[in-house]
Protein backbone atom coordinates (compact mmCIF):
# COMPACT_ATOMS: atom_id res chain seq x y z
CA UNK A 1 0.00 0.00 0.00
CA UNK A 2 0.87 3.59 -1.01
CA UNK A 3 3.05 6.25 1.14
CA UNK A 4 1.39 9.60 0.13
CA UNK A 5 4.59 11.80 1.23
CA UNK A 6 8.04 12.04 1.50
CA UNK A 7 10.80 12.17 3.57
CA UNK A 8 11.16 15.77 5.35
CA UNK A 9 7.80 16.86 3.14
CA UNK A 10 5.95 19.21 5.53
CA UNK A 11 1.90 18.31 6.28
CA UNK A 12 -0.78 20.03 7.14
CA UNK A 13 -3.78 18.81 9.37
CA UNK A 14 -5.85 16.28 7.71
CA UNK A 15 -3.25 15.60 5.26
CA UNK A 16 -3.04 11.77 4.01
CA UNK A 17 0.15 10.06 5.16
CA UNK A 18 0.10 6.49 4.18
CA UNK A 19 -2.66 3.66 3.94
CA UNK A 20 -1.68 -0.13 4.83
CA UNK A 21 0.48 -1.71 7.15
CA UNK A 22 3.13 1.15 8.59
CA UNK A 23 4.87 1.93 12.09
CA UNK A 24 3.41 5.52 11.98
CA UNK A 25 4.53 7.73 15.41
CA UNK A 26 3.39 11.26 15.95
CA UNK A 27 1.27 13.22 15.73
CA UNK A 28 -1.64 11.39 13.59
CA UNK A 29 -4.65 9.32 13.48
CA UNK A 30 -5.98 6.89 11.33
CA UNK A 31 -9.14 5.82 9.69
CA UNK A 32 -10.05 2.99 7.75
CA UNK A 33 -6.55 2.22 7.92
CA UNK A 34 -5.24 5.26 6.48
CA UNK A 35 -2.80 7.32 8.18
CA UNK A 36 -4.00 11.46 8.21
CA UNK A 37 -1.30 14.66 10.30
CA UNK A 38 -3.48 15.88 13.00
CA UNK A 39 -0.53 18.70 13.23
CA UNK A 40 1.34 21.12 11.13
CA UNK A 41 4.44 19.19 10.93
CA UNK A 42 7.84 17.46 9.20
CA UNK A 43 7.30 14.07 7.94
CA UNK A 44 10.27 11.57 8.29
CA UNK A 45 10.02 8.45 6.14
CA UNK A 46 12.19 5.59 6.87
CA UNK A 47 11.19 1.93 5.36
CA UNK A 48 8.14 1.47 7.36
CA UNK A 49 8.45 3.67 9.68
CA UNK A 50 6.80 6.99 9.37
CA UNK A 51 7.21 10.06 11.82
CA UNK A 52 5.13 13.20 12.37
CA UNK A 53 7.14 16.12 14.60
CA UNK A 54 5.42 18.56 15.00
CA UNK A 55 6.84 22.45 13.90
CA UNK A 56 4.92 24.15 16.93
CA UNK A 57 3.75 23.13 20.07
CA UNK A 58 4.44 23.29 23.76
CA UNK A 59 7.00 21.33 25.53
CA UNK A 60 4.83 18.31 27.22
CA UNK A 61 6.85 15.64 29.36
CA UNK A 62 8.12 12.48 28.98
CA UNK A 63 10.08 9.65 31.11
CA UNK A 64 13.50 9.92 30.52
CA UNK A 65 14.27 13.50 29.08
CA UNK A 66 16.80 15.71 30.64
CA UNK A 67 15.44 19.32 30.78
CA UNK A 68 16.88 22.72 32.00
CA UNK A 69 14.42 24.33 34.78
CA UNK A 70 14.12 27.09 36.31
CA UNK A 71 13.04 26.86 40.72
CA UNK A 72 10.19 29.06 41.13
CA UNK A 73 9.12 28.23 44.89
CA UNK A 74 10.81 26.34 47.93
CA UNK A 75 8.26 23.92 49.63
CA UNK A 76 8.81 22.14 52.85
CA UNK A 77 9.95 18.88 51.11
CA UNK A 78 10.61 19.69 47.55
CA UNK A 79 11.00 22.36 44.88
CA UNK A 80 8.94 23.38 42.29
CA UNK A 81 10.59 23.95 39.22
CA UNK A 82 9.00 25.82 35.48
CA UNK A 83 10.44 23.44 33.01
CA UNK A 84 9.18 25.54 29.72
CA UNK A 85 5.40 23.49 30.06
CA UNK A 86 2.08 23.75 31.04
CA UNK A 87 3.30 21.56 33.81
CA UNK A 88 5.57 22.29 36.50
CA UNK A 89 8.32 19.82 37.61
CA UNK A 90 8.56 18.76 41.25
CA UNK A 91 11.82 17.82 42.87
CA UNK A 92 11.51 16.34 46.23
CA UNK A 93 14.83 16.22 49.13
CA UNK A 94 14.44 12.22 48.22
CA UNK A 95 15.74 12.80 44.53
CA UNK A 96 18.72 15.63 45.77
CA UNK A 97 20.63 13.80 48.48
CA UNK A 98 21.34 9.96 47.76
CA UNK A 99 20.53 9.04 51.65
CA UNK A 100 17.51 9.93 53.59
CA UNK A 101 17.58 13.35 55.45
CA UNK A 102 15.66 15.89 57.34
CA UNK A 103 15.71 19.40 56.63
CA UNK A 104 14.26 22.48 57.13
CA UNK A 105 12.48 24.52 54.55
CA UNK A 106 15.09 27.33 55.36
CA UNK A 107 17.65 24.96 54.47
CA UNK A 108 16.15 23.62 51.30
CA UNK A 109 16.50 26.88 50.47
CA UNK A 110 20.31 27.15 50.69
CA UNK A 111 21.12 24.06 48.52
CA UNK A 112 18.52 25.53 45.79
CA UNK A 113 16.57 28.47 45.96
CA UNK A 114 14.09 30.76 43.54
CA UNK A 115 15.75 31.76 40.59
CA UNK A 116 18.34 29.12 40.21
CA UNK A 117 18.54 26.78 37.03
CA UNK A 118 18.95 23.06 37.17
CA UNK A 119 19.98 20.40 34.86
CA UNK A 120 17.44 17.73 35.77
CA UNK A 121 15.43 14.60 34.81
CA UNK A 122 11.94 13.20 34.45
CA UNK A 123 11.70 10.28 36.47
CA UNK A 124 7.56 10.06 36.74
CA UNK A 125 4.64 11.63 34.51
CA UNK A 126 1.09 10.33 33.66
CA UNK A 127 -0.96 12.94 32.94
CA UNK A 128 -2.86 13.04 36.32
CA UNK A 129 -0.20 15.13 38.04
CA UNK A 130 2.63 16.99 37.70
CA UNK A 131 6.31 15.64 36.59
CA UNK A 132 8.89 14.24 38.89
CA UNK A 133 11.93 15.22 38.54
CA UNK A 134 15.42 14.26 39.92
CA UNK A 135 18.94 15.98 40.00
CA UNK A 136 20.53 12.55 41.62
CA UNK A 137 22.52 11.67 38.51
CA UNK A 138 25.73 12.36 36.90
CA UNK A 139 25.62 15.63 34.61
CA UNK A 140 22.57 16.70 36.90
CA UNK A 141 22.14 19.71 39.03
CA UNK A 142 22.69 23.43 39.80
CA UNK A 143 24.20 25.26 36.74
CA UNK A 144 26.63 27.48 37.83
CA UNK A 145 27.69 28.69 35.02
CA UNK A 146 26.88 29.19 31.25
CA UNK A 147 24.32 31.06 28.94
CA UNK A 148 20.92 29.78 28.70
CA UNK A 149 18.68 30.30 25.00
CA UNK A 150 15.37 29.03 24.60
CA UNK A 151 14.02 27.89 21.36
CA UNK A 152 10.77 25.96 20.09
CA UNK A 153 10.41 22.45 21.96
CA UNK A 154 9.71 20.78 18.87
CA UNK A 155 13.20 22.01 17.17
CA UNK A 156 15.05 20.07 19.81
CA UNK A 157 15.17 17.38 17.79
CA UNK A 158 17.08 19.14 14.75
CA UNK A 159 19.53 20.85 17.06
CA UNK A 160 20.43 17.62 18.49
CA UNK A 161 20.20 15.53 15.14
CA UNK A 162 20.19 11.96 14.07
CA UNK A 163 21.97 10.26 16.92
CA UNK A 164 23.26 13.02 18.20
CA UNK A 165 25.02 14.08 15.32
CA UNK A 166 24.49 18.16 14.62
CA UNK A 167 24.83 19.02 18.55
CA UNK A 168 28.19 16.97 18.47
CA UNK A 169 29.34 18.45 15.35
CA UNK A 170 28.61 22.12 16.80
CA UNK A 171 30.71 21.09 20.09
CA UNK A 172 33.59 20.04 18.26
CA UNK A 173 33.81 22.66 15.26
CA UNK A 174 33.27 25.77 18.17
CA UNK A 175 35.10 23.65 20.92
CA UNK A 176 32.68 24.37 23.94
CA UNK A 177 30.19 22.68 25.83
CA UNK A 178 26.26 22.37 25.03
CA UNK A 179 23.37 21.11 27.21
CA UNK A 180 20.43 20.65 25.62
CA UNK A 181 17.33 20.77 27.15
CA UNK A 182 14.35 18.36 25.49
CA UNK A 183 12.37 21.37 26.94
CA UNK A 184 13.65 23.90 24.58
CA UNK A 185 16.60 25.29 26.57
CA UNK A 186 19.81 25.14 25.88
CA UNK A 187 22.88 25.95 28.26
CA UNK A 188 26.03 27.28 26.12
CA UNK A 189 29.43 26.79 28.41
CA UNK A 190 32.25 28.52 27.45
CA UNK A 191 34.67 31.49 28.14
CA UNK A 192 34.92 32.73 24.78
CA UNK A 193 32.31 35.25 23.91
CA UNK A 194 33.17 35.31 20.64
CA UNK A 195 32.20 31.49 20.22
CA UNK A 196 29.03 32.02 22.55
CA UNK A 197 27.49 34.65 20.16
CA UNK A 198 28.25 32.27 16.97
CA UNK A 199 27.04 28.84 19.29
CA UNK A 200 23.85 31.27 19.73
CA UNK A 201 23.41 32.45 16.22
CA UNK A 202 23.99 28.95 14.96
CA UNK A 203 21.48 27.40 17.15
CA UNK A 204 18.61 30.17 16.19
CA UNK A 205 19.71 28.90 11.96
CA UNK A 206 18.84 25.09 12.82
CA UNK A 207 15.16 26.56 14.82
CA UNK A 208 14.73 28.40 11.67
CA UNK A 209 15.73 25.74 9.21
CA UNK A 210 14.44 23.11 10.82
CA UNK A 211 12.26 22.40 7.67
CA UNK A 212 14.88 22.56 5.26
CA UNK A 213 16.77 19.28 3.64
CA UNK A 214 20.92 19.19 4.23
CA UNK A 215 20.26 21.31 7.19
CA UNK A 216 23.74 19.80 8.53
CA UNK A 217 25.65 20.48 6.02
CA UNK A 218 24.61 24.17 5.98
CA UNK A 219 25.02 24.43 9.44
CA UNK A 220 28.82 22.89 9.13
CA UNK A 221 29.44 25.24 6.13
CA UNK A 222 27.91 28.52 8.55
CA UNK A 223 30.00 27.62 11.31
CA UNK A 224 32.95 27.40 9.40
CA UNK A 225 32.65 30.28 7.49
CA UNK A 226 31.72 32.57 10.23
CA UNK A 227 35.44 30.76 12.64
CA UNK A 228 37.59 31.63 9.21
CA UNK A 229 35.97 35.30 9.72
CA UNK A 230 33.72 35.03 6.98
């Protein structure tokens, strides 16, 4: 049976993916065993495998994904934290210190307070309450140092590439550090502004381009140019 698009094709709402037997992940529904977008999105065609991501869209949680957050309030046993979504991450004392403790909220306060940034983790989410998070893992935590960005949640994907492939070739070609948050923020690390302002500019090209087809290879040839003073 028929595929109705191709790869990195853009789709509208209502727009007639495939019909027959396909893996098809997304955002879609089907009927009568067709395949229809229910988004405005990029289409990525591999074998069987079809994917909808979507090209707008708020950040929503999932298991697994490391995020940047930002503590907005100090409770008596945990901190709430804005993680870019129309949920807010909790981070209880149990998912800070690795053995049980008791604290005061005045403490709490000391080891993270209102304002500060984290690098953390989704550990829990269902839908019926808000995310769990946890900062008890390695390359977790405060971030004490760095420049955040924020950029459309659903360009995440682009800026960190097929296995990881454009975020690695922008650490290596500009020589700094990037986190990237599956929330839409991203932490540049480095001491040369000079780099920071081209990681930034860079970054805002792949949330622009995200549509486009041998996006890496205009990123690579961008970087490039712009480090040989182009």
């Amino acid at each position: 049976m028929p595929v109705y698009v191709s790869n990195r094709q853009i789709v509208v709402p209502g727009e007639l993916l495939a019909e027959g037997n396909y893996n098809v992940n997304g955002g879609f529904y089907t009927y009568q065993r067709k395949y229809f977008s229910k988004i405005l999105g990029l289409v990525e065609v591999e074998g069987n495998n079809i994917r909808v991501i979507p090209l707008k869209g708020k950040y929503i949680p999932s298991v697994g994904d490391v995020v940047i957050g930002k503590v907005v309030d100090v409770g008596m046993t945990n901190w709430t934290v804005d993680i870019n979504s129309p949920y807010v991450g909790i981070l209880q004392v149990t998912e800070v210190f690795s053995k049980p403790t008791s604290i005061s909220r005045s403490s709490l306060s000391e080891i993270l307070n209102v304002g500060d940034l984290i690098v953390t983790k989704v550990i829990a989410f269902d839908y019926s309450r808000d995310p769990l998070l946890t900062i008890k893992e390695a390359k977790l935590g405060k971030v004490t140092k760095g420049t955040l960005i924020e950029i459309t949640p659903t360009r995440v994907p682009r800026v960190i590439g097929k296995k990881g492939s454009m975020i690695k070739m922008l650490k290596e070609l500009l020589q700094i550090d990037i986190i990237v948050g599956k929330n839409g923020r991203i932490l540049i690390i480095t001491d040369d502004p000079e780099k920071e302002t081209l990681a930034i500019l860079t970054i805002k090209k792949i949330e622009r381009e995200a549509h486009v087809s041998g996006l890496t290879d205009r990123v690579r040839n961008f970087v490039l140019s712009r480090l040989k003073g182009g």
